[in-house]
Every structure is written in C-alpha cells, then in structure tokens.
C-alpha atoms as a PDB file:
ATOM      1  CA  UNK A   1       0.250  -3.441  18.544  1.00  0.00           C
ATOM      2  CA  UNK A   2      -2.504  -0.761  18.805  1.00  0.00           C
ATOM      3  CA  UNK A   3      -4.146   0.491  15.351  1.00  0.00           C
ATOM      4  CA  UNK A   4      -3.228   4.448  15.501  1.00  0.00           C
ATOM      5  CA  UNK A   5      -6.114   6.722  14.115  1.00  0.00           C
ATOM      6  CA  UNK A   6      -5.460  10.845  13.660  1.00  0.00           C
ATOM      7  CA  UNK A   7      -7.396  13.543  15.496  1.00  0.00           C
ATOM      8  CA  UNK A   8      -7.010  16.775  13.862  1.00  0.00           C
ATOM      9  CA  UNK A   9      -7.203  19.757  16.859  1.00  0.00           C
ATOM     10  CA  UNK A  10      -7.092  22.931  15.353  1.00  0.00           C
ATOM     11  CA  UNK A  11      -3.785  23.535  13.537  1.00  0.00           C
ATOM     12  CA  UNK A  12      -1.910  20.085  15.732  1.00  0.00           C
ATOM     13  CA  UNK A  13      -2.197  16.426  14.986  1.00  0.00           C
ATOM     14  CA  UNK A  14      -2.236  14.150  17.726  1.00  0.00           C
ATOM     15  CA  UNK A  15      -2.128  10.094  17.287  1.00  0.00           C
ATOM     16  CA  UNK A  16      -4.499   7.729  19.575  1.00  0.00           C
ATOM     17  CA  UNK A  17      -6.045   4.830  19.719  1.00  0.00           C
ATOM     18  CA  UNK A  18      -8.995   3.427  18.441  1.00  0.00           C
ATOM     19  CA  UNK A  19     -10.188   3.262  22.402  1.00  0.00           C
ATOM     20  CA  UNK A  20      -8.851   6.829  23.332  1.00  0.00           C
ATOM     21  CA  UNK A  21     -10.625   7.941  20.170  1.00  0.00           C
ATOM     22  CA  UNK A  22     -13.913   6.534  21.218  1.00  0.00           C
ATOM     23  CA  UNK A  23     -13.397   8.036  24.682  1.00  0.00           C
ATOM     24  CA  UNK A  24     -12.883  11.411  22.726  1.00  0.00           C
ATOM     25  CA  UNK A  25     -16.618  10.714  21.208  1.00  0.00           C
ATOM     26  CA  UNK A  26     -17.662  10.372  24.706  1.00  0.00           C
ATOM     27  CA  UNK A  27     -16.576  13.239  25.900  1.00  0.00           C
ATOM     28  CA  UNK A  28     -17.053  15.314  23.055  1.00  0.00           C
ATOM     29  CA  UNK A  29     -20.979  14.015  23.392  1.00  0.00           C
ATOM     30  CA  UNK A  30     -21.369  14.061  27.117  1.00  0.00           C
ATOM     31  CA  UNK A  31     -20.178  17.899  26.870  1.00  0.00           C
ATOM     32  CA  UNK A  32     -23.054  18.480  24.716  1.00  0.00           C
ATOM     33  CA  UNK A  33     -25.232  17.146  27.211  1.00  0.00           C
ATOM     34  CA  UNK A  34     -24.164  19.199  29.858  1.00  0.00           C
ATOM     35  CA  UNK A  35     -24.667  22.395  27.823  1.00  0.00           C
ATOM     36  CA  UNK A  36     -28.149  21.489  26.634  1.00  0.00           C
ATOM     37  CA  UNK A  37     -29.851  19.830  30.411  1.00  0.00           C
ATOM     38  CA  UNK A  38     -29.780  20.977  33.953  1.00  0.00           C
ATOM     39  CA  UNK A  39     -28.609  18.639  36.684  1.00  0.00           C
ATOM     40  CA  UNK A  40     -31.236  17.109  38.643  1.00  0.00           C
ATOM     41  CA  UNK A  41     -34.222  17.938  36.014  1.00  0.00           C
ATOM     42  CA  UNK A  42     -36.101  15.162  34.187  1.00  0.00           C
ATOM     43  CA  UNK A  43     -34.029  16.167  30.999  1.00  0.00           C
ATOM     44  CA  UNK A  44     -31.155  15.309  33.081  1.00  0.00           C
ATOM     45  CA  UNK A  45     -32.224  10.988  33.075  1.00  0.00           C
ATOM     46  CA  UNK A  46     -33.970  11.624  29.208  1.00  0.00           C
ATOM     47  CA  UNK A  47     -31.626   9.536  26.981  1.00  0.00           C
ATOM     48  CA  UNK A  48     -30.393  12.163  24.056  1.00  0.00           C
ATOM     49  CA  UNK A  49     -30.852  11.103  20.282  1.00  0.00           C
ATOM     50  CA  UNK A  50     -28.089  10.791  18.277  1.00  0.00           C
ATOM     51  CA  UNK A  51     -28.361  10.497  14.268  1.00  0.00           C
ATOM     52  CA  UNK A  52     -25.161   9.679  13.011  1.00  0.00           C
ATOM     53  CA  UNK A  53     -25.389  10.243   9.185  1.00  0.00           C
ATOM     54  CA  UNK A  54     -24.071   7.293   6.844  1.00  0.00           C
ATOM     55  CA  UNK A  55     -25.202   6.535   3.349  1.00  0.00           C
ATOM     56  CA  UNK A  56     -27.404   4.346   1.193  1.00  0.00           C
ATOM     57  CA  UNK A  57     -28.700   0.928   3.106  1.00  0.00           C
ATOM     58  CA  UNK A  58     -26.727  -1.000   0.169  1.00  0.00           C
ATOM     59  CA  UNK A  59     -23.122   0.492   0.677  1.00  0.00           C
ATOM     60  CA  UNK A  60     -20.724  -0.061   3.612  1.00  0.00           C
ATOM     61  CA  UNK A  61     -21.363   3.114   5.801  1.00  0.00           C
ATOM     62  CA  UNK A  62     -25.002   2.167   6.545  1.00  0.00           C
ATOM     63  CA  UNK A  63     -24.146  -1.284   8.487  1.00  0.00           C
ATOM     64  CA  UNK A  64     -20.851   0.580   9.592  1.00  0.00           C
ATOM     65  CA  UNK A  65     -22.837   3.508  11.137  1.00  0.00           C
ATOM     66  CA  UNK A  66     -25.309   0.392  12.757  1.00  0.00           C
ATOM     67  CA  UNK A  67     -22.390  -0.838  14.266  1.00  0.00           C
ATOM     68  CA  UNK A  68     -20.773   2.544  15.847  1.00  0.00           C
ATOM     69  CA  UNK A  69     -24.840   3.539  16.572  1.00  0.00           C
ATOM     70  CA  UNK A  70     -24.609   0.390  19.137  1.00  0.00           C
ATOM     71  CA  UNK A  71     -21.134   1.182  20.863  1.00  0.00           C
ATOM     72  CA  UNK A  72     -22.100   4.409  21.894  1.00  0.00           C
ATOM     73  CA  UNK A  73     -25.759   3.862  22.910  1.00  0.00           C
ATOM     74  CA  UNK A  74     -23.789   0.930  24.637  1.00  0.00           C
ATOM     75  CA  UNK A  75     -21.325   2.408  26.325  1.00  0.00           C
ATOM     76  CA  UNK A  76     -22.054   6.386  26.051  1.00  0.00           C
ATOM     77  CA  UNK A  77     -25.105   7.245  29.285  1.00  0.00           C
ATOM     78  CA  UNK A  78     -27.588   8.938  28.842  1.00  0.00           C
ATOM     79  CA  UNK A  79     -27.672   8.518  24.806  1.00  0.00           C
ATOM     80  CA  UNK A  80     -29.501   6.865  22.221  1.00  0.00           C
ATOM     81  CA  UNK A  81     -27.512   6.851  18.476  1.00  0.00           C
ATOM     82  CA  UNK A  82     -29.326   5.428  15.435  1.00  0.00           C
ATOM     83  CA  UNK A  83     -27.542   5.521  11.653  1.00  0.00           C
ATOM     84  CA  UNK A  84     -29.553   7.547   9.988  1.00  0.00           C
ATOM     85  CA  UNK A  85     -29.645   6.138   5.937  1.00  0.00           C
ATOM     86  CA  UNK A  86     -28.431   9.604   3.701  1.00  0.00           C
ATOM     87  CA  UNK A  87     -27.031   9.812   0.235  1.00  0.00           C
ATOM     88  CA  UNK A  88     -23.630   9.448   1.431  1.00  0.00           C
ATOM     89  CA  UNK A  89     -20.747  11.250   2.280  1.00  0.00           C
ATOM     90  CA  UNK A  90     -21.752  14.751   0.874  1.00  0.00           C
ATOM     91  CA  UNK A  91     -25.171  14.671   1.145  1.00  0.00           C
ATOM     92  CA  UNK A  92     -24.052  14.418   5.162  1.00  0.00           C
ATOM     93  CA  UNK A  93     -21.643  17.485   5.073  1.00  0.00           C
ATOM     94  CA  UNK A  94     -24.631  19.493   4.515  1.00  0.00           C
ATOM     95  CA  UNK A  95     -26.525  17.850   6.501  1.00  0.00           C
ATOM     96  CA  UNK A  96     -23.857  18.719   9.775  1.00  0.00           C
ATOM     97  CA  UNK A  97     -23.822  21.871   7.835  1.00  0.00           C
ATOM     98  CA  UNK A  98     -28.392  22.322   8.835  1.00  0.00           C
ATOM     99  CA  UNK A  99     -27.483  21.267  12.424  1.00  0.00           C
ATOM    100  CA  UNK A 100     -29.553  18.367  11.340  1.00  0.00           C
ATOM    101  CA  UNK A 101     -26.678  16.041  12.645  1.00  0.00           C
ATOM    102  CA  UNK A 102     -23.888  16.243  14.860  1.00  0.00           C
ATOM    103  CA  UNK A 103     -21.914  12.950  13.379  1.00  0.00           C
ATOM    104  CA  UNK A 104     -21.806  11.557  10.339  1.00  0.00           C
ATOM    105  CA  UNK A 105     -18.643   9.049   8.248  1.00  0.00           C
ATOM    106  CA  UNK A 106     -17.245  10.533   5.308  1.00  0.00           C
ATOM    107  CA  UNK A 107     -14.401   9.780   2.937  1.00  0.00           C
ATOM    108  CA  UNK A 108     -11.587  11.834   4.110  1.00  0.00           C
ATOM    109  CA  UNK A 109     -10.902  13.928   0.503  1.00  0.00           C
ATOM    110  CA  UNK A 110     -14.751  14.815   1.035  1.00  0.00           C
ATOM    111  CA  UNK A 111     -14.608  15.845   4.279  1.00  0.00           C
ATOM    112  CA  UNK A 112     -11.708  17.871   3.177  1.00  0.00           C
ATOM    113  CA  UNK A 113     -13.544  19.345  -0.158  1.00  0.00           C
ATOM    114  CA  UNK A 114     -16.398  20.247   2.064  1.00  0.00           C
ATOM    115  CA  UNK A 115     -13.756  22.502   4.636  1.00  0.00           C
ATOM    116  CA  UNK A 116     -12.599  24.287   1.665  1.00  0.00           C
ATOM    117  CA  UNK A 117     -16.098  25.182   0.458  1.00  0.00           C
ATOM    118  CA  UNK A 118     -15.257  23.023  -3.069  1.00  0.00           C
ATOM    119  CA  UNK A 119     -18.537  20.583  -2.644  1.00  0.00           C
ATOM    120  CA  UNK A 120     -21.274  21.407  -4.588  1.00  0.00           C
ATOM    121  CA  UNK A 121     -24.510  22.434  -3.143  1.00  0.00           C
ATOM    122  CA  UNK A 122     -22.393  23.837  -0.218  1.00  0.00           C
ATOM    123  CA  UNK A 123     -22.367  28.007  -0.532  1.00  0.00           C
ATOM    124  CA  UNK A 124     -19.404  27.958   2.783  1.00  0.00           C
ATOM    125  CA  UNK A 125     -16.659  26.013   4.028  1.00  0.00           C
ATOM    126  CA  UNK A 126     -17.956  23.156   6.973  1.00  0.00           C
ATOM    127  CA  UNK A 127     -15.545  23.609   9.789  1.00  0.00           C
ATOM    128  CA  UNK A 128     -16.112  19.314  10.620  1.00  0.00           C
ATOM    129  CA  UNK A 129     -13.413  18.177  12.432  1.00  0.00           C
ATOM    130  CA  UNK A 130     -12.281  14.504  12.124  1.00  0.00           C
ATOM    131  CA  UNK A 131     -12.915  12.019  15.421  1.00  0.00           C
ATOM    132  CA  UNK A 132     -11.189   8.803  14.537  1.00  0.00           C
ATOM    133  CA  UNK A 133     -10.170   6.850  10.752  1.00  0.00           C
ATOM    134  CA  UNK A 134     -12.754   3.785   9.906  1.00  0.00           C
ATOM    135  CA  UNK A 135     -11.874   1.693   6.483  1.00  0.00           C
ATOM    136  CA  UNK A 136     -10.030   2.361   3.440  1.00  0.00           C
ATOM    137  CA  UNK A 137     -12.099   3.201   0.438  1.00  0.00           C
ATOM    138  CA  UNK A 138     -11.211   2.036  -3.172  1.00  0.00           C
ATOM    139  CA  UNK A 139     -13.256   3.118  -6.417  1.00  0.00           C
ATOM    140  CA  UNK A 140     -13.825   0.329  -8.673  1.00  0.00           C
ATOM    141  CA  UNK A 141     -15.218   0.844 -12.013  1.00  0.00           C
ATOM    142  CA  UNK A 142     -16.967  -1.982 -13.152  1.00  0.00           C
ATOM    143  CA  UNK A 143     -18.672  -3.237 -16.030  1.00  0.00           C
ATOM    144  CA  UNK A 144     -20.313  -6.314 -18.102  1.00  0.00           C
ATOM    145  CA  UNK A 145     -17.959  -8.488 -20.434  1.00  0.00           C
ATOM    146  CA  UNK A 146     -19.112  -8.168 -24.070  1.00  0.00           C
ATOM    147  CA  UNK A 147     -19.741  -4.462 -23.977  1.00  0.00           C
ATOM    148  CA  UNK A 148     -16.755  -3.074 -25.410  1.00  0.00           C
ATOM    149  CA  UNK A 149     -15.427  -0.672 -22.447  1.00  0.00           C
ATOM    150  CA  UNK A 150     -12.097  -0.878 -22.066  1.00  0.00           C
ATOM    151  CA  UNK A 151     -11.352   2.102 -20.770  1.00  0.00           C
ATOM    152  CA  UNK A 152     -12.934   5.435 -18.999  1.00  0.00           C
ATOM    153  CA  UNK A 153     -12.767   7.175 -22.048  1.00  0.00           C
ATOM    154  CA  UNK A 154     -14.923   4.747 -23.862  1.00  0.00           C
ATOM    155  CA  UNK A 155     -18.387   5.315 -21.448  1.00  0.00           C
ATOM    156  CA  UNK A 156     -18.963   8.144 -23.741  1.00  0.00           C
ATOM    157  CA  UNK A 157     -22.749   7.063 -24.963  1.00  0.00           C
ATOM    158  CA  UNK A 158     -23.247   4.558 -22.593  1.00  0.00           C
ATOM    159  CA  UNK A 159     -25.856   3.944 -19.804  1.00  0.00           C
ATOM    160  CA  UNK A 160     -23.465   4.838 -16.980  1.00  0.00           C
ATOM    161  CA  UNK A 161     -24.342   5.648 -12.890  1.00  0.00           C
ATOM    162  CA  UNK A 162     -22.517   7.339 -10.892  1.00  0.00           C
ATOM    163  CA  UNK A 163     -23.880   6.434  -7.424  1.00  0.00           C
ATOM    164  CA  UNK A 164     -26.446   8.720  -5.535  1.00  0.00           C
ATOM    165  CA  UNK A 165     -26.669  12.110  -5.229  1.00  0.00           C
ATOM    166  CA  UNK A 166     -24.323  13.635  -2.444  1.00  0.00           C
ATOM    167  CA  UNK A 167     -22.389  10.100  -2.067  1.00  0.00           C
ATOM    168  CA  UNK A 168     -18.814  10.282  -1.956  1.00  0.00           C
ATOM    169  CA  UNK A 169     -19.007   7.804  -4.893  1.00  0.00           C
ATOM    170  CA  UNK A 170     -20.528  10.284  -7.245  1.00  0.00           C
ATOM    171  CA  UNK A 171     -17.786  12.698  -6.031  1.00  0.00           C
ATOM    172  CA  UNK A 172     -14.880  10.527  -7.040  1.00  0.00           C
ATOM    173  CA  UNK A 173     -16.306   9.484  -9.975  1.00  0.00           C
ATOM    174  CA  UNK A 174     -16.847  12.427 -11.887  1.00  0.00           C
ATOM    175  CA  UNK A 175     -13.189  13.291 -10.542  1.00  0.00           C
ATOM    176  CA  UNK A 176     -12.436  10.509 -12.659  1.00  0.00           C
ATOM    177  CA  UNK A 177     -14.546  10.958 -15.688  1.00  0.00           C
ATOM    178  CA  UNK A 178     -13.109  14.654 -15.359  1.00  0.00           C
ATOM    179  CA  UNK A 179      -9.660  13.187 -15.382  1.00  0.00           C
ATOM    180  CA  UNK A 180     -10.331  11.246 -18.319  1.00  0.00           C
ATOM    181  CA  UNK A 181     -12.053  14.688 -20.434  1.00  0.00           C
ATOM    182  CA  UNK A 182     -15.612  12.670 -20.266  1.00  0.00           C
ATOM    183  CA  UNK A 183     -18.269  14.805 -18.575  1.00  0.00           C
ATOM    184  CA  UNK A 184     -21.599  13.757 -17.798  1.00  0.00           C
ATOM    185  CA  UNK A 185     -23.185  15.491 -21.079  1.00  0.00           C
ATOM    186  CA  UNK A 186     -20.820  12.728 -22.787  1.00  0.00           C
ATOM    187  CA  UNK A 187     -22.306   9.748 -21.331  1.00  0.00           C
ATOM    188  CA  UNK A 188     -25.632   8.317 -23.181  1.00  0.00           C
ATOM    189  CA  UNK A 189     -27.201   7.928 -19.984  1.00  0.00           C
ATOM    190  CA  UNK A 190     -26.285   9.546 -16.401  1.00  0.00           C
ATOM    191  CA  UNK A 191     -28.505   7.913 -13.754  1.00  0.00           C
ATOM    192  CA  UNK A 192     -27.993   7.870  -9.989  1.00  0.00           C
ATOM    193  CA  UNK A 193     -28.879   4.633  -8.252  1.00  0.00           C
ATOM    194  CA  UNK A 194     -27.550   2.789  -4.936  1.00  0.00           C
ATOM    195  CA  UNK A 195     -25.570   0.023  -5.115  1.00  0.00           C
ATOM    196  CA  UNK A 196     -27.700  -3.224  -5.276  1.00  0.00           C
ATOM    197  CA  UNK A 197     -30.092  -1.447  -8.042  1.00  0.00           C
ATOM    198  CA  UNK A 198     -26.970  -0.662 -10.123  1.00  0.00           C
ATOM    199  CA  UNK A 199     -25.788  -4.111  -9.367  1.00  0.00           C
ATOM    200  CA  UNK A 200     -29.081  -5.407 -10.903  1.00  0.00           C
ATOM    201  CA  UNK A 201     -28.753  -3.388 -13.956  1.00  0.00           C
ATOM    202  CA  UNK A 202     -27.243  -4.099 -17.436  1.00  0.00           C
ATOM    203  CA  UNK A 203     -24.594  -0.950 -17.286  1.00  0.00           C
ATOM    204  CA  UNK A 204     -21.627   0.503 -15.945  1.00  0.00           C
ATOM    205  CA  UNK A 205     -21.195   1.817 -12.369  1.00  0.00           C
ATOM    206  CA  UNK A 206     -18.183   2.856 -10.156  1.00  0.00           C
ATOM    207  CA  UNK A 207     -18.545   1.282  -6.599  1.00  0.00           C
ATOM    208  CA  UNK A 208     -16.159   1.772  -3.353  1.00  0.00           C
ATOM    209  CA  UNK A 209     -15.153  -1.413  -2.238  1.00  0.00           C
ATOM    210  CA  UNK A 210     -15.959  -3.225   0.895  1.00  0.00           C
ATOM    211  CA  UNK A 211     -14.037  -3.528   4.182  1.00  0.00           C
ATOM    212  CA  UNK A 212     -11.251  -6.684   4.124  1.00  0.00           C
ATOM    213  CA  UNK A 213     -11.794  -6.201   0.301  1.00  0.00           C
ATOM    214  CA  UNK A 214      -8.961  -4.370  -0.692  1.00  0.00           C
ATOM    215  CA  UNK A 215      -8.163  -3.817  -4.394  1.00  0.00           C
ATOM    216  CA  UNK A 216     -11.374  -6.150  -4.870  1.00  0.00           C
ATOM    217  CA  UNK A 217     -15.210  -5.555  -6.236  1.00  0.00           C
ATOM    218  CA  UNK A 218     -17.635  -5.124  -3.247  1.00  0.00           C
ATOM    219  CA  UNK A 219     -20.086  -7.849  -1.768  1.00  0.00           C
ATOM    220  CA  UNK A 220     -22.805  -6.370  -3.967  1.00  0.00           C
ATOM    221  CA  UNK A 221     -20.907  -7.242  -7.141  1.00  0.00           C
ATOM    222  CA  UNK A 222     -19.591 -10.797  -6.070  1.00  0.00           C
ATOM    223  CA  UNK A 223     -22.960 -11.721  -5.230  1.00  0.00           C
ATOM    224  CA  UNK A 224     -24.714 -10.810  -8.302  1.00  0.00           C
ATOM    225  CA  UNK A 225     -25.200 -14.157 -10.047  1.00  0.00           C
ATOM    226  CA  UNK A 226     -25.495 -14.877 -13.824  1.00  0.00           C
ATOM    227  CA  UNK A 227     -22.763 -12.433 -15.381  1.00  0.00           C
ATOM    228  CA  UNK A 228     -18.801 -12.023 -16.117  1.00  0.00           C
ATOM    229  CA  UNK A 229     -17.056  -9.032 -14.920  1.00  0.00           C
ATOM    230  CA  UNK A 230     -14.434  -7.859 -16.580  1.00  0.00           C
ATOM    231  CA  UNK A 231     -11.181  -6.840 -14.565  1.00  0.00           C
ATOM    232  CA  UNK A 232      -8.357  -4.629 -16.005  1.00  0.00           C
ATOM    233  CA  UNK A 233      -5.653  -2.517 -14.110  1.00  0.00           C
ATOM    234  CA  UNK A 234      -6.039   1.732 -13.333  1.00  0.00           C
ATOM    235  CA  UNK A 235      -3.368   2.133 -15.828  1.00  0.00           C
ATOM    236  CA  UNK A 236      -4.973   0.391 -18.914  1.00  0.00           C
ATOM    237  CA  UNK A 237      -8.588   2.053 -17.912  1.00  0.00           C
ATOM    238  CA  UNK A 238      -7.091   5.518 -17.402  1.00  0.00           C
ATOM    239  CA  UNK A 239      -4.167   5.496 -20.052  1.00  0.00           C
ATOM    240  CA  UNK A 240      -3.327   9.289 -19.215  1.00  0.00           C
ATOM    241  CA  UNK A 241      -2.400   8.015 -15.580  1.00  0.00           C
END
C-alpha cells in the first residue's frame, strides 16, 4: 500500500502520494520557471538554483534536505537544488518570509505557529503552504546519570541548551519548560548549540529524534561514547501531564 501524505489547497485537503506529491513540486517549480524566462532565450537552457532551507549540519533535516536536493535536481529540468544549512525550522519561516527561499522542511506545529503570526522574530503571518509530510519528530530531553534531574522542573540552575536559534527544537522546548513554569531566566545557564556540540558537553539538552528512531535518543546521543543516559517516561519528567 501507498504511504498517503496531505496537501493543504486553500481551505480543502486532498490526500496523494508520496510520487503525486513530488510531481506537485515539479510543477509547482517548473511554473516558476515559466514566469521568470522566455522561451527560446539563453535563460531558457540556464539550470535555476534552488536553496531548500533545512537546519543545522548535525540534526536530521540537513542530510534529509541533501537527499530531496538530489531528487529534484535529478528528476526536475532545468534545476539545480542544494540544502542550504539554517538554524532550523523557524529560522527558515523567515527566511521564505525575505524571498530568500522558496522551500524549506519544517515541523508541522511551526509551520503552523508561523501562519498565525505566533513565531517570534516574525512581525506577520507566512502564508507557506505544505507540499508533502517527511518524518515524525519526537523531543527527547536528555541528560547525564549522577546529576540529579529527574524531572523538567528540576533544570532550574542548571547548564541547560535549548538547540539553536530559530530551530524547531528551541521552539518546543521552551513550550515545554513553559509547561513546566521554568523559563529561561530560571535555568543557571541558557546556551544554544547544535546537536553534536551539545552532545559533547557535560549538560542537559532536548533533541528531536532521528528517522526509524521512534520513541528513541537520536544517532548523536547513541554514539557519544564514555557516559550513561538516564531514561524516564513524559509522565514522571512532566508530573503536571
């Protein structure tokens, strides 16, 4: 059986495939190209660059973005896509926002945010419209055995990072910390780094998962030799859930 993915089209919903959907990107793309060269003029055989907006190099939408950069400049004439390394899912809502890209992967709550005018940094709502579904995202909060977090409420006064600027990780986690009445003023240090410098340091940080690795810690985590994680359910970490 086919994988289904949703379009949204104004106020309808249609379901497709993963193929129709790509065929969507094509046409969607090759449109643009019409608009912008003249039939028959050098600009006509130029290839067209595409940046398609992803996130740090040490998450999951950078390689993702690699991957979806070579289908189209595979199979899409007449244009050349490259994933262009961002901040993450946020950081590329403003950037479709500039005009500085034209595609970018975001988590779907952000994308959403960002439509309603509720991301920071954003003064309007983003009219995006969603192409086709990739992976589902989990937020895992890890941290180092021996350091006496237990649950979100006790990072107050620790060295905590929330992922970079503008990622979708930094959005979800200070929904959390929110959730849990800890702001950032509360923690004893707020940095912002990417996932393998977290990984490498001796603190706290929340982290999205990896595709296939549902419910699990990411690649970056599992590969990060010399230390114990400790594991716990949502419910004993966020008591008020």
């Amino acid at each position: 059986m086919k994988r289904k993915v949703t379009y949204c089209k104004e106020d309808a919903m249609e379901t497709m495939t993963r193929r129709q959907a790509m065929r969507l990107i094509g046409v969607g793309l090759g449109a643009s190209i019409a608009h912008t060269t003249i039939p028959g003029s050098p600009l006509a055989q130029t290839r067209v660059h595409l940046p398609i907006g992803t996130a740090g190099k040490g998450g999951v939408f950078y390689p993702l973005g690699n991957s979806l950069a070579h289908v189209i400049s595979t199979y899409a004439p007449g244009i050349e896509a490259t994933a262009l390394a961002t901040n993450g899912a946020a950081d590329n809502m403003k950037l479709l926002h500039e005009g500085k890209i034209e595609l970018a992967l975001a988590q779907a709550d952000v994308a959403w945010a960002a439509t309603q005018g509720q991301l920071k940094g954003l003064p309007k709502k983003v009219p995006v419209r969603t192409l086709l579904g990739t992976i589902s995202g989990y937020l895992h909060i890890v941290t180092l055995e021996g350091l006496g977090i237990d649950t979100v409420a006790s990072l107050r006064g620790k060295r905590v990072s929330t992922g970079l600027t503008g990622s979708g990780t930094e959005v979800k986690a200070l929904r959390v910390l929110e959730a849990q009445g800890v702001t950032p003023d509360d923690l004893g240090t707020h940095v912002h780094q990417d996932y393998p410098e977290a990984a490498q340091a001796e603190h706290w940080t929340p982290s999205r998962g990896m595709p296939r690795c549902r419910g699990r810690p990411s690649s970056t985590w599992l590969l990060r030799q010399g230390s114990r994680f400790a594991f716990s359910t949502h419910q004993r970490l966020s008591p008020k859930w």
